[in-house]
C-alpha atoms as a PDB file:
ATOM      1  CA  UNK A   1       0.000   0.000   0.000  1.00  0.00           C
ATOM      2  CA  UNK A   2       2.853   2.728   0.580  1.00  0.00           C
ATOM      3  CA  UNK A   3       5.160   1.175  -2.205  1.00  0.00           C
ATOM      4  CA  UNK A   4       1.991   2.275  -4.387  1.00  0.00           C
ATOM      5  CA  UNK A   5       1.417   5.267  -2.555  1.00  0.00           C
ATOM      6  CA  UNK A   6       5.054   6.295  -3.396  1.00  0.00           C
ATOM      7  CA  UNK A   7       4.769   5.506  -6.671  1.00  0.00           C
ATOM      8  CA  UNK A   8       2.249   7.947  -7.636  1.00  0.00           C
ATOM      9  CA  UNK A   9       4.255  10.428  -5.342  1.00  0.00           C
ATOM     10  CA  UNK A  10       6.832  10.200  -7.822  1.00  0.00           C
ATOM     11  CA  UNK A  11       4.244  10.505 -10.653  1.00  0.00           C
ATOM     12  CA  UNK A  12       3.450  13.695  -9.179  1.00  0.00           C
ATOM     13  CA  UNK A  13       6.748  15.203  -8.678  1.00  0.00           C
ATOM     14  CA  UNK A  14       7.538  13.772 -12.312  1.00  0.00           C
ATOM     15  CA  UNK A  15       4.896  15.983 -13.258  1.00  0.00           C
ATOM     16  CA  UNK A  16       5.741  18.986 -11.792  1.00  0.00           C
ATOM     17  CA  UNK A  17       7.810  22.136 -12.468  1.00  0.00           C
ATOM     18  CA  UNK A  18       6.710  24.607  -9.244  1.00  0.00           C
ATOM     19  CA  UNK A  19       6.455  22.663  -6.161  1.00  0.00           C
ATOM     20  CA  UNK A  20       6.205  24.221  -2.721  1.00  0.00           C
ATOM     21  CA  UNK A  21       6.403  22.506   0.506  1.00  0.00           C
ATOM     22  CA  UNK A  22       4.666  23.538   3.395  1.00  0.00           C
ATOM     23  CA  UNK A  23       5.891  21.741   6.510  1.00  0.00           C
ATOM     24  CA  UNK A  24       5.348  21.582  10.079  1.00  0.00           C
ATOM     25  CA  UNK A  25       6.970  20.051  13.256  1.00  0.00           C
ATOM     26  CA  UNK A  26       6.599  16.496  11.752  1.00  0.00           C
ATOM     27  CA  UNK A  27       9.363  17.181   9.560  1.00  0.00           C
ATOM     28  CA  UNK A  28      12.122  17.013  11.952  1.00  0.00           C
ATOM     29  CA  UNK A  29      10.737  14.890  14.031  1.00  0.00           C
ATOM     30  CA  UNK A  30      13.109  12.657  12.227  1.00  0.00           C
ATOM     31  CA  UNK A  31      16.056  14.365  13.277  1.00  0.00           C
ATOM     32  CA  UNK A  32      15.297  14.006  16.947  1.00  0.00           C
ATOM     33  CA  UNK A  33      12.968  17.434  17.603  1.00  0.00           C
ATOM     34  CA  UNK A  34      10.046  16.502  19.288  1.00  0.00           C
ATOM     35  CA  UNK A  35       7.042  17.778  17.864  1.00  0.00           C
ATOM     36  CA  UNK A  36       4.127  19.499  20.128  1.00  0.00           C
ATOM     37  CA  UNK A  37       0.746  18.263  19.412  1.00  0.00           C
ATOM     38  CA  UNK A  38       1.215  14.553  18.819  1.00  0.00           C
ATOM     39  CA  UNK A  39       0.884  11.401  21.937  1.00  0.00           C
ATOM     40  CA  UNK A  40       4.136  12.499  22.985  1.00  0.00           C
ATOM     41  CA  UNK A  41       4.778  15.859  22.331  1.00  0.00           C
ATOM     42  CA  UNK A  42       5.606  18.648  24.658  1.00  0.00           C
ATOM     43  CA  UNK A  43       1.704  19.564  24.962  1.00  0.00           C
ATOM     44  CA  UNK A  44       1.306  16.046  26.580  1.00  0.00           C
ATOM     45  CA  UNK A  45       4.430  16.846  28.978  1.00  0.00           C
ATOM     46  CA  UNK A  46       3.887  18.220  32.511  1.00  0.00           C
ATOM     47  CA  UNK A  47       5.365  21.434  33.544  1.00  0.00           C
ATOM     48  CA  UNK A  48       4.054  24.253  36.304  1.00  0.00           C
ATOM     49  CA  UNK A  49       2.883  26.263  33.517  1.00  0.00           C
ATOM     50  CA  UNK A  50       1.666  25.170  29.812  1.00  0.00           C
ATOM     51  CA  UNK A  51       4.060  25.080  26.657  1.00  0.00           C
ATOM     52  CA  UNK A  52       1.389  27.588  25.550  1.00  0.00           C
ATOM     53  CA  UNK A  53       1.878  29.841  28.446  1.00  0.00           C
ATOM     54  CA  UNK A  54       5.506  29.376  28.670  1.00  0.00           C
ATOM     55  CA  UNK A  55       6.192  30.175  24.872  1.00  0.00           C
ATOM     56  CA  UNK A  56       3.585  33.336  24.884  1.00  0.00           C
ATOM     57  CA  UNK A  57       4.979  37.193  24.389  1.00  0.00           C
ATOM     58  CA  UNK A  58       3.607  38.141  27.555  1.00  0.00           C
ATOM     59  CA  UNK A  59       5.488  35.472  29.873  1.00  0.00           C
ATOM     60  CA  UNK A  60       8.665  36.108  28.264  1.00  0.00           C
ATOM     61  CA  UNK A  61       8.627  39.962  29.419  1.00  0.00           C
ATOM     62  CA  UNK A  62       7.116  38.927  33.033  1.00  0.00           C
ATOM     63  CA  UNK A  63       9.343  35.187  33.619  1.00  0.00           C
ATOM     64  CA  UNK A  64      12.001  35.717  31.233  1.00  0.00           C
ATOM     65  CA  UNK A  65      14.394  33.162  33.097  1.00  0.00           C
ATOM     66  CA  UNK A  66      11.521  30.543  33.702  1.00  0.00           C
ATOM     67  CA  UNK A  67      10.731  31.321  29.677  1.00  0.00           C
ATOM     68  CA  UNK A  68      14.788  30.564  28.566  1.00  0.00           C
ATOM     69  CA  UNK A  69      14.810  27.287  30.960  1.00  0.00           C
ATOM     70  CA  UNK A  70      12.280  25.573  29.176  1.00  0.00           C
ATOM     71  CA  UNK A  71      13.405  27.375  25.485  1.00  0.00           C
ATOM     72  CA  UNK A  72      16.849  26.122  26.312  1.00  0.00           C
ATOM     73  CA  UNK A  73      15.861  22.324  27.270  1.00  0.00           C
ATOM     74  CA  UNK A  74      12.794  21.880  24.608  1.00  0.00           C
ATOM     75  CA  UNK A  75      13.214  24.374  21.546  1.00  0.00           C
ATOM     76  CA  UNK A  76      16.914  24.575  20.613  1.00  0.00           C
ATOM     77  CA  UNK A  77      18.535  21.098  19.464  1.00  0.00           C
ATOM     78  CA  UNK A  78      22.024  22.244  18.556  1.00  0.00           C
ATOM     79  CA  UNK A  79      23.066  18.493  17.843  1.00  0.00           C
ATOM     80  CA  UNK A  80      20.147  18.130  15.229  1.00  0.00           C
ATOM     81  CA  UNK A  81      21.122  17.057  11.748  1.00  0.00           C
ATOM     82  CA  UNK A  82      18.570  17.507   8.302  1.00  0.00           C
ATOM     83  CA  UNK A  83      17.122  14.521   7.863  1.00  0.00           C
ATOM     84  CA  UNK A  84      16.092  12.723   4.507  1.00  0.00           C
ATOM     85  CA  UNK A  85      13.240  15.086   3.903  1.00  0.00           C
ATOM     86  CA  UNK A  86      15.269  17.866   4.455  1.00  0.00           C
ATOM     87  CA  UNK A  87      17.641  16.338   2.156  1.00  0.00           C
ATOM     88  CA  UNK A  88      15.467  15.951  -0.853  1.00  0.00           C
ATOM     89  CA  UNK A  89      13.432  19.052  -0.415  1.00  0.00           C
ATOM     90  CA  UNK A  90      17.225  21.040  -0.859  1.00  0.00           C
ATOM     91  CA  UNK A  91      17.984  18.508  -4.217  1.00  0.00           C
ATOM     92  CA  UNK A  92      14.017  19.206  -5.546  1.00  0.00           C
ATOM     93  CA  UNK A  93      15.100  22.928  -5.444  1.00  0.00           C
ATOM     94  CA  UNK A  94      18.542  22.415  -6.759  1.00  0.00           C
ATOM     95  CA  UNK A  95      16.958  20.679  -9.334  1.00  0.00           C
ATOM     96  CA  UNK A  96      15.098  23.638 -10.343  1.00  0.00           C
ATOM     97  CA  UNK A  97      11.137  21.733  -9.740  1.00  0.00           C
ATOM     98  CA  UNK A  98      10.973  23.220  -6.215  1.00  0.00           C
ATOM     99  CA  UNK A  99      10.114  26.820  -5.801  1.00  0.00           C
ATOM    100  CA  UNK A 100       9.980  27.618  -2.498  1.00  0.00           C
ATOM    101  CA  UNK A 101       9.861  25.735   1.967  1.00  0.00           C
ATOM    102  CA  UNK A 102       7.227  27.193   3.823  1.00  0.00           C
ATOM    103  CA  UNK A 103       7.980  26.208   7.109  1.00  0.00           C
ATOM    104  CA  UNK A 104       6.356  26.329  10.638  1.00  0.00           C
ATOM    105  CA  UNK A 105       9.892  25.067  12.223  1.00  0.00           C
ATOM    106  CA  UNK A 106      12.457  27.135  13.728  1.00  0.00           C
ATOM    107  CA  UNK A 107      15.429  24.813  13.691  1.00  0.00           C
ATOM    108  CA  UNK A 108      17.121  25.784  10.432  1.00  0.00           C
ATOM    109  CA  UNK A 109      17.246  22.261   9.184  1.00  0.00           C
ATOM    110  CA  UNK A 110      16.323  23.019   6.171  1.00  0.00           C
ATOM    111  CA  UNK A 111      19.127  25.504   5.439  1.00  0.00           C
ATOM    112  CA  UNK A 112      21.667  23.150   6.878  1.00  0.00           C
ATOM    113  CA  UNK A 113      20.474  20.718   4.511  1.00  0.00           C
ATOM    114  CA  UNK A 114      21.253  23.412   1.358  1.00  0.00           C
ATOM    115  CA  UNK A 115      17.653  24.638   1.093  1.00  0.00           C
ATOM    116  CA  UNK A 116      17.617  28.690  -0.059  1.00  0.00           C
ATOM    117  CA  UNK A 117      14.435  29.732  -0.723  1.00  0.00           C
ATOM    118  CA  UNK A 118      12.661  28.737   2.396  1.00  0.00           C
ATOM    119  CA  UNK A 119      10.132  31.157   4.030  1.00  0.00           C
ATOM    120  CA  UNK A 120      10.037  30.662   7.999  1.00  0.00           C
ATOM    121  CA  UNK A 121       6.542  31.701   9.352  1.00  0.00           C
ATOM    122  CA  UNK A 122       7.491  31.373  13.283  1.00  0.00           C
ATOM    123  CA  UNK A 123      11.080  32.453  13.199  1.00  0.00           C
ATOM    124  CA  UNK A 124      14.321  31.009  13.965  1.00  0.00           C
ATOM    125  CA  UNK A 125      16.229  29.694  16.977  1.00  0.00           C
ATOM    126  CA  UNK A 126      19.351  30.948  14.933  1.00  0.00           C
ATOM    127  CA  UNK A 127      18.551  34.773  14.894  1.00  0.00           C
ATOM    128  CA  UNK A 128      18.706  36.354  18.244  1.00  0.00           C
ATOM    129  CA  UNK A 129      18.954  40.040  18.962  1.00  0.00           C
ATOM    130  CA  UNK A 130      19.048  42.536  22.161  1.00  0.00           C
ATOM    131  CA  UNK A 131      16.067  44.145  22.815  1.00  0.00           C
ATOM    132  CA  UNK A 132      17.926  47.839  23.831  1.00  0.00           C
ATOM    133  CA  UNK A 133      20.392  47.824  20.832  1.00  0.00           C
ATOM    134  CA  UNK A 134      19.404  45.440  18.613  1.00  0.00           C
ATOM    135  CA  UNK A 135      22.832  43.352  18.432  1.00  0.00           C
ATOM    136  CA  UNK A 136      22.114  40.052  16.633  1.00  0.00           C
ATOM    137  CA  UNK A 137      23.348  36.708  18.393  1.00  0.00           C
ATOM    138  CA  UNK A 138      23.227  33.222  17.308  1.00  0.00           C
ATOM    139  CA  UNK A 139      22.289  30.112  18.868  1.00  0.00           C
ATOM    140  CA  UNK A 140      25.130  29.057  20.527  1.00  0.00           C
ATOM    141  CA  UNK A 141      25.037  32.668  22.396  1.00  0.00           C
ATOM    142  CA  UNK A 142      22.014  32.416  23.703  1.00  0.00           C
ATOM    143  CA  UNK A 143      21.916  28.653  24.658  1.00  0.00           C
ATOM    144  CA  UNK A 144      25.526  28.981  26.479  1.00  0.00           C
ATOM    145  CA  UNK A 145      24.305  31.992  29.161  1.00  0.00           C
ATOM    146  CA  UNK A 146      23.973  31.622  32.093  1.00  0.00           C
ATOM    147  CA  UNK A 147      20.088  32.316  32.849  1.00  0.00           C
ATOM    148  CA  UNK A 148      18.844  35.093  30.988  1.00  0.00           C
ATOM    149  CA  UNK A 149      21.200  36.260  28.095  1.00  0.00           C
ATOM    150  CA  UNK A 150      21.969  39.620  27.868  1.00  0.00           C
ATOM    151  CA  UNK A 151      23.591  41.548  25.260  1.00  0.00           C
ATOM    152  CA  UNK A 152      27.296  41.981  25.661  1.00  0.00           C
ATOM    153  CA  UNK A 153      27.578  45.024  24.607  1.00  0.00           C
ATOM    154  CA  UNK A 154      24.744  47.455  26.235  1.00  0.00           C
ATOM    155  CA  UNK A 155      23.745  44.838  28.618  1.00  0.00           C
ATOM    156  CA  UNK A 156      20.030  44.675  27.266  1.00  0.00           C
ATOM    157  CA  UNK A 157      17.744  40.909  27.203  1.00  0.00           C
ATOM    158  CA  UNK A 158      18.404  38.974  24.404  1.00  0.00           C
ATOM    159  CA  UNK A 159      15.101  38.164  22.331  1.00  0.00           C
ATOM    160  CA  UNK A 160      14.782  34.943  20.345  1.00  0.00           C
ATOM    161  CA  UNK A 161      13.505  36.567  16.940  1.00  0.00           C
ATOM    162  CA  UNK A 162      10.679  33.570  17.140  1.00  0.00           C
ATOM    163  CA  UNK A 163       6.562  33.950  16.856  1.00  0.00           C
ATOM    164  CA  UNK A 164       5.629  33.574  20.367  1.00  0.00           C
ATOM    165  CA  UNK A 165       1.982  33.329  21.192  1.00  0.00           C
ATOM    166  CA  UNK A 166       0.621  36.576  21.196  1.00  0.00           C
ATOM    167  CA  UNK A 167       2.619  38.103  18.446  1.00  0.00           C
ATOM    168  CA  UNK A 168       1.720  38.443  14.721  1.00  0.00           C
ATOM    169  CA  UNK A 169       3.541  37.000  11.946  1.00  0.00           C
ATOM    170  CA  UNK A 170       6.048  38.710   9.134  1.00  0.00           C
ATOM    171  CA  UNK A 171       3.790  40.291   7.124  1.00  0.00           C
ATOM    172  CA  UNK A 172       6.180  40.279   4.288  1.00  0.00           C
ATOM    173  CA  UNK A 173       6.656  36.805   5.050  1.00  0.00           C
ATOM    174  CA  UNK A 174       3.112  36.329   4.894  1.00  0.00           C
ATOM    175  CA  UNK A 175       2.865  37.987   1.427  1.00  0.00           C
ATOM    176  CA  UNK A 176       5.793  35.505  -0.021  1.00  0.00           C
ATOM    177  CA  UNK A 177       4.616  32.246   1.007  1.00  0.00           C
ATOM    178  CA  UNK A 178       1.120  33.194  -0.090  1.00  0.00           C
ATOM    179  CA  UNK A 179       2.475  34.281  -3.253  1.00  0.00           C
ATOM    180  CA  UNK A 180       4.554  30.826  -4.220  1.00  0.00           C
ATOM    181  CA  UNK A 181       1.840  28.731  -2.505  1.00  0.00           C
ATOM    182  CA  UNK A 182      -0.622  30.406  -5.126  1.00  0.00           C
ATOM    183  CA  UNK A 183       2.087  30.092  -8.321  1.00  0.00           C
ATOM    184  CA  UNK A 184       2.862  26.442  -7.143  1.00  0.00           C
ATOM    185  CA  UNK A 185       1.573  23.907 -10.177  1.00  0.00           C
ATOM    186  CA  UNK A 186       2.381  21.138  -7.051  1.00  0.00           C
ATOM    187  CA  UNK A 187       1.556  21.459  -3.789  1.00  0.00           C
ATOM    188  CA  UNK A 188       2.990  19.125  -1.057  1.00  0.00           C
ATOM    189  CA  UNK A 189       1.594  19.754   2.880  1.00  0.00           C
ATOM    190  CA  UNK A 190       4.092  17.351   4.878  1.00  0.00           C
ATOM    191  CA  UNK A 191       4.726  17.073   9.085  1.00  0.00           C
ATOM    192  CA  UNK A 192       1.641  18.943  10.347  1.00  0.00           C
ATOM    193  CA  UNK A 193      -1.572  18.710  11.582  1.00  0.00           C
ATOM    194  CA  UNK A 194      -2.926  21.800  10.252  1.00  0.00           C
ATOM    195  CA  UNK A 195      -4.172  23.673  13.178  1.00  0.00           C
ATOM    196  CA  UNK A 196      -2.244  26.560  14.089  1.00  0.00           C
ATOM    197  CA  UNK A 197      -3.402  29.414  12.325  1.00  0.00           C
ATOM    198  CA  UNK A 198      -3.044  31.883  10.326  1.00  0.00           C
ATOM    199  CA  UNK A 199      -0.450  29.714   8.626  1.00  0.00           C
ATOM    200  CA  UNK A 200      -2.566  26.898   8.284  1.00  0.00           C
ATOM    201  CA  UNK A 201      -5.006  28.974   6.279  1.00  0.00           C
ATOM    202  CA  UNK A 202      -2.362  29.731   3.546  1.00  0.00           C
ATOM    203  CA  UNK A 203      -3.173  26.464   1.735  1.00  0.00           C
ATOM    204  CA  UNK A 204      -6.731  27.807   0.777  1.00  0.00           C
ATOM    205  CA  UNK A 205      -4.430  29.948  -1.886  1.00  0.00           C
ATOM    206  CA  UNK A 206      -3.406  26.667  -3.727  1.00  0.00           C
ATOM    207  CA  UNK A 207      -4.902  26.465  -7.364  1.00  0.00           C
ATOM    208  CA  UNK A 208      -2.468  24.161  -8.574  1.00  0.00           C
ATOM    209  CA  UNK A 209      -2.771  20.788 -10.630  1.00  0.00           C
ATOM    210  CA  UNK A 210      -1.485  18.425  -7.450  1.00  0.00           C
ATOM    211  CA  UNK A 211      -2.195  18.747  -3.778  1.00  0.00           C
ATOM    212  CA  UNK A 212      -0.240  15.931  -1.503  1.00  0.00           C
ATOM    213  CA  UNK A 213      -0.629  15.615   1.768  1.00  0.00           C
ATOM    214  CA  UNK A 214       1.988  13.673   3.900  1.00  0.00           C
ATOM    215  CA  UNK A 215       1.400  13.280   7.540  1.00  0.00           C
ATOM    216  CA  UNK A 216       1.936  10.289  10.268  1.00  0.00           C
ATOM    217  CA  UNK A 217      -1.642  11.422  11.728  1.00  0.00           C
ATOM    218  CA  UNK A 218      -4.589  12.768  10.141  1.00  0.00           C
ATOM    219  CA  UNK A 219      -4.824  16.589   9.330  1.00  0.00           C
ATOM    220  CA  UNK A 220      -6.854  18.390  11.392  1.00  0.00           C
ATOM    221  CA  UNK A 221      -8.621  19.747   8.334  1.00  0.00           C
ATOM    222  CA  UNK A 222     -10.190  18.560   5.537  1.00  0.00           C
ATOM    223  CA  UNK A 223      -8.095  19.652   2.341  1.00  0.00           C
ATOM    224  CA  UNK A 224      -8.845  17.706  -0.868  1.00  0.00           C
ATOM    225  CA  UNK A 225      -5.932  16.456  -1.594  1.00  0.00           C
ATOM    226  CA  UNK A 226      -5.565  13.963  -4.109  1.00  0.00           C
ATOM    227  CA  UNK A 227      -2.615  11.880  -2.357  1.00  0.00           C
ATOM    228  CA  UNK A 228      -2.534  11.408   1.185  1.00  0.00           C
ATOM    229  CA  UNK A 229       0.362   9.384   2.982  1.00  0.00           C
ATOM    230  CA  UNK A 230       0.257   8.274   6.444  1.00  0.00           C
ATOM    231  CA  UNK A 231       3.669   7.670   7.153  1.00  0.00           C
ATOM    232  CA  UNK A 232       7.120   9.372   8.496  1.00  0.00           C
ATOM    233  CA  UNK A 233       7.907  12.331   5.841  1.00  0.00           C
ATOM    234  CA  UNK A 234      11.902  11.717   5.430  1.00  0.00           C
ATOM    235  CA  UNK A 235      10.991   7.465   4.773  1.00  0.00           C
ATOM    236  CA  UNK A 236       8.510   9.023   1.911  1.00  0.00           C
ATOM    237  CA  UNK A 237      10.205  11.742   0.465  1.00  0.00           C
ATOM    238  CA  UNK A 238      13.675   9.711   0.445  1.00  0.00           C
ATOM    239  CA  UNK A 239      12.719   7.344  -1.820  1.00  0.00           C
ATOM    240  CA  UNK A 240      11.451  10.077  -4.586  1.00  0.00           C
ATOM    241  CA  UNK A 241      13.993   9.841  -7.446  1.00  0.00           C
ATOM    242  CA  UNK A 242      14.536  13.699  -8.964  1.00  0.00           C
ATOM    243  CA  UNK A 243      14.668  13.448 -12.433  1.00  0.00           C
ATOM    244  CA  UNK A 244      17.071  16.662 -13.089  1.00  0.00           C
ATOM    245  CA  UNK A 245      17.371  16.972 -16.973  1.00  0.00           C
ATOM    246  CA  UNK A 246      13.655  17.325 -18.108  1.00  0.00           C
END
């Protein structure tokens, strides 16, 4: 049943010139990163407060060390590596069939694993910068303080440049996903359960010939698509063959 399920993957992707990928949590689940929402997933964890509470705008200004203890421990895997869906997503583009990675995640995978054009709706663990003076600081910064990192220079809190609850997204960021999603002849929805909104609404500007859907659980909505794959995204997606001189 997958073997065929594969196969008319690759009939898809054979037939395609402008794919976009719009990914979630799922996809790096592979490489180690716990997802959320799923049976095991940080939302099923206990803490004193929520993951929702602890990741929200307004508990980061008011329990900024209790926000960077859990940030530190659950968000920011410095040992992750892309996985095979990372891996063929960056070789799609390279290929030229793959416009553009709309992404939910904040790990960077995808750019480790050569990806360029990828559009990151909730941020990035790897972008960091004071609030006083705006100094940027990586990862390694931030996750090597002591408590609360502060900017070395002016002394200000560091800021994870990350969507927290509360805050709105890029709008420009918003206007470029929306843009390739709706130019896409292919689109492939892989790693997430479709819930968390306004990204999840972005599909609803797909037009295209081919809408896949790849996902270990079901979707939370309802999206037509004419392929739909229950099983881990980097086991599908690595055994796609890209066909690079079309």
């Amino acid at each position: 049943m997958l073997d065929d399920k594969i196969n008319q993957l690759q009939r898809v992707v054979d037939d395609s010139s402008r794919i976009v990928f719009f990914g979630g949590a799922g996809v790096s689940t592979e490489s180690g990163i716990p997802d959320f929402r799923s049976a095991d997933g940080l939302y099923q964890q206990e803490y004193r407060y929520s993951p929702e509470q602890i990741v929200s705008h307004s508990f980061f200004m008011k329990n900024t060390e209790a926000f960077y203890d859990f940030y530190k421990t659950n968000m920011m895997f410095p040992d992750a590596k892309p996985n095979a869906a990372h891996k063929k997503l960056a070789e799609m583009e390279q290929a030229g069939i793959l416009t553009a990675v709309v992404t939910q995640n904040i790990d960077g995978l995808h750019q480790a694993a050569g990806s360029k054009t990828v559009y990151e709706l909730h941020g990035s663990i790897h972008r960091n910068y004071c609030q006083k003076c705006g100094a940027f600081y990586n990862a390694e910064y931030v996750r090597q303080a002591e408590g609360v990192p502060r900017c070395s220079s002016c002394g200000g809190v560091i800021k994870p440049d990350v969507v927290l609850y509360e805050e709105g997204l890029n709008s420009g960021l918003i206007e470029k996903s929306i843009r390739a999603i709706r130019d896409a002849d292919t689109l492939i929805i892989g790693g997430t359960s479709l819930v968390v909104y306004p990204a999840a609404g972005f599909i609803d500007y797909f037009h295209g010939k081919h809408l896949v859907v790849i996902n270990k659980s079901e979707t939370a909505r309802e999206v037509g698509a004419e392929l739909m794959i229950s099983a881990p995204i980097g086991e599908v997606l690595g055994r796609i063959t890209i066909r690079k001189n079309r």
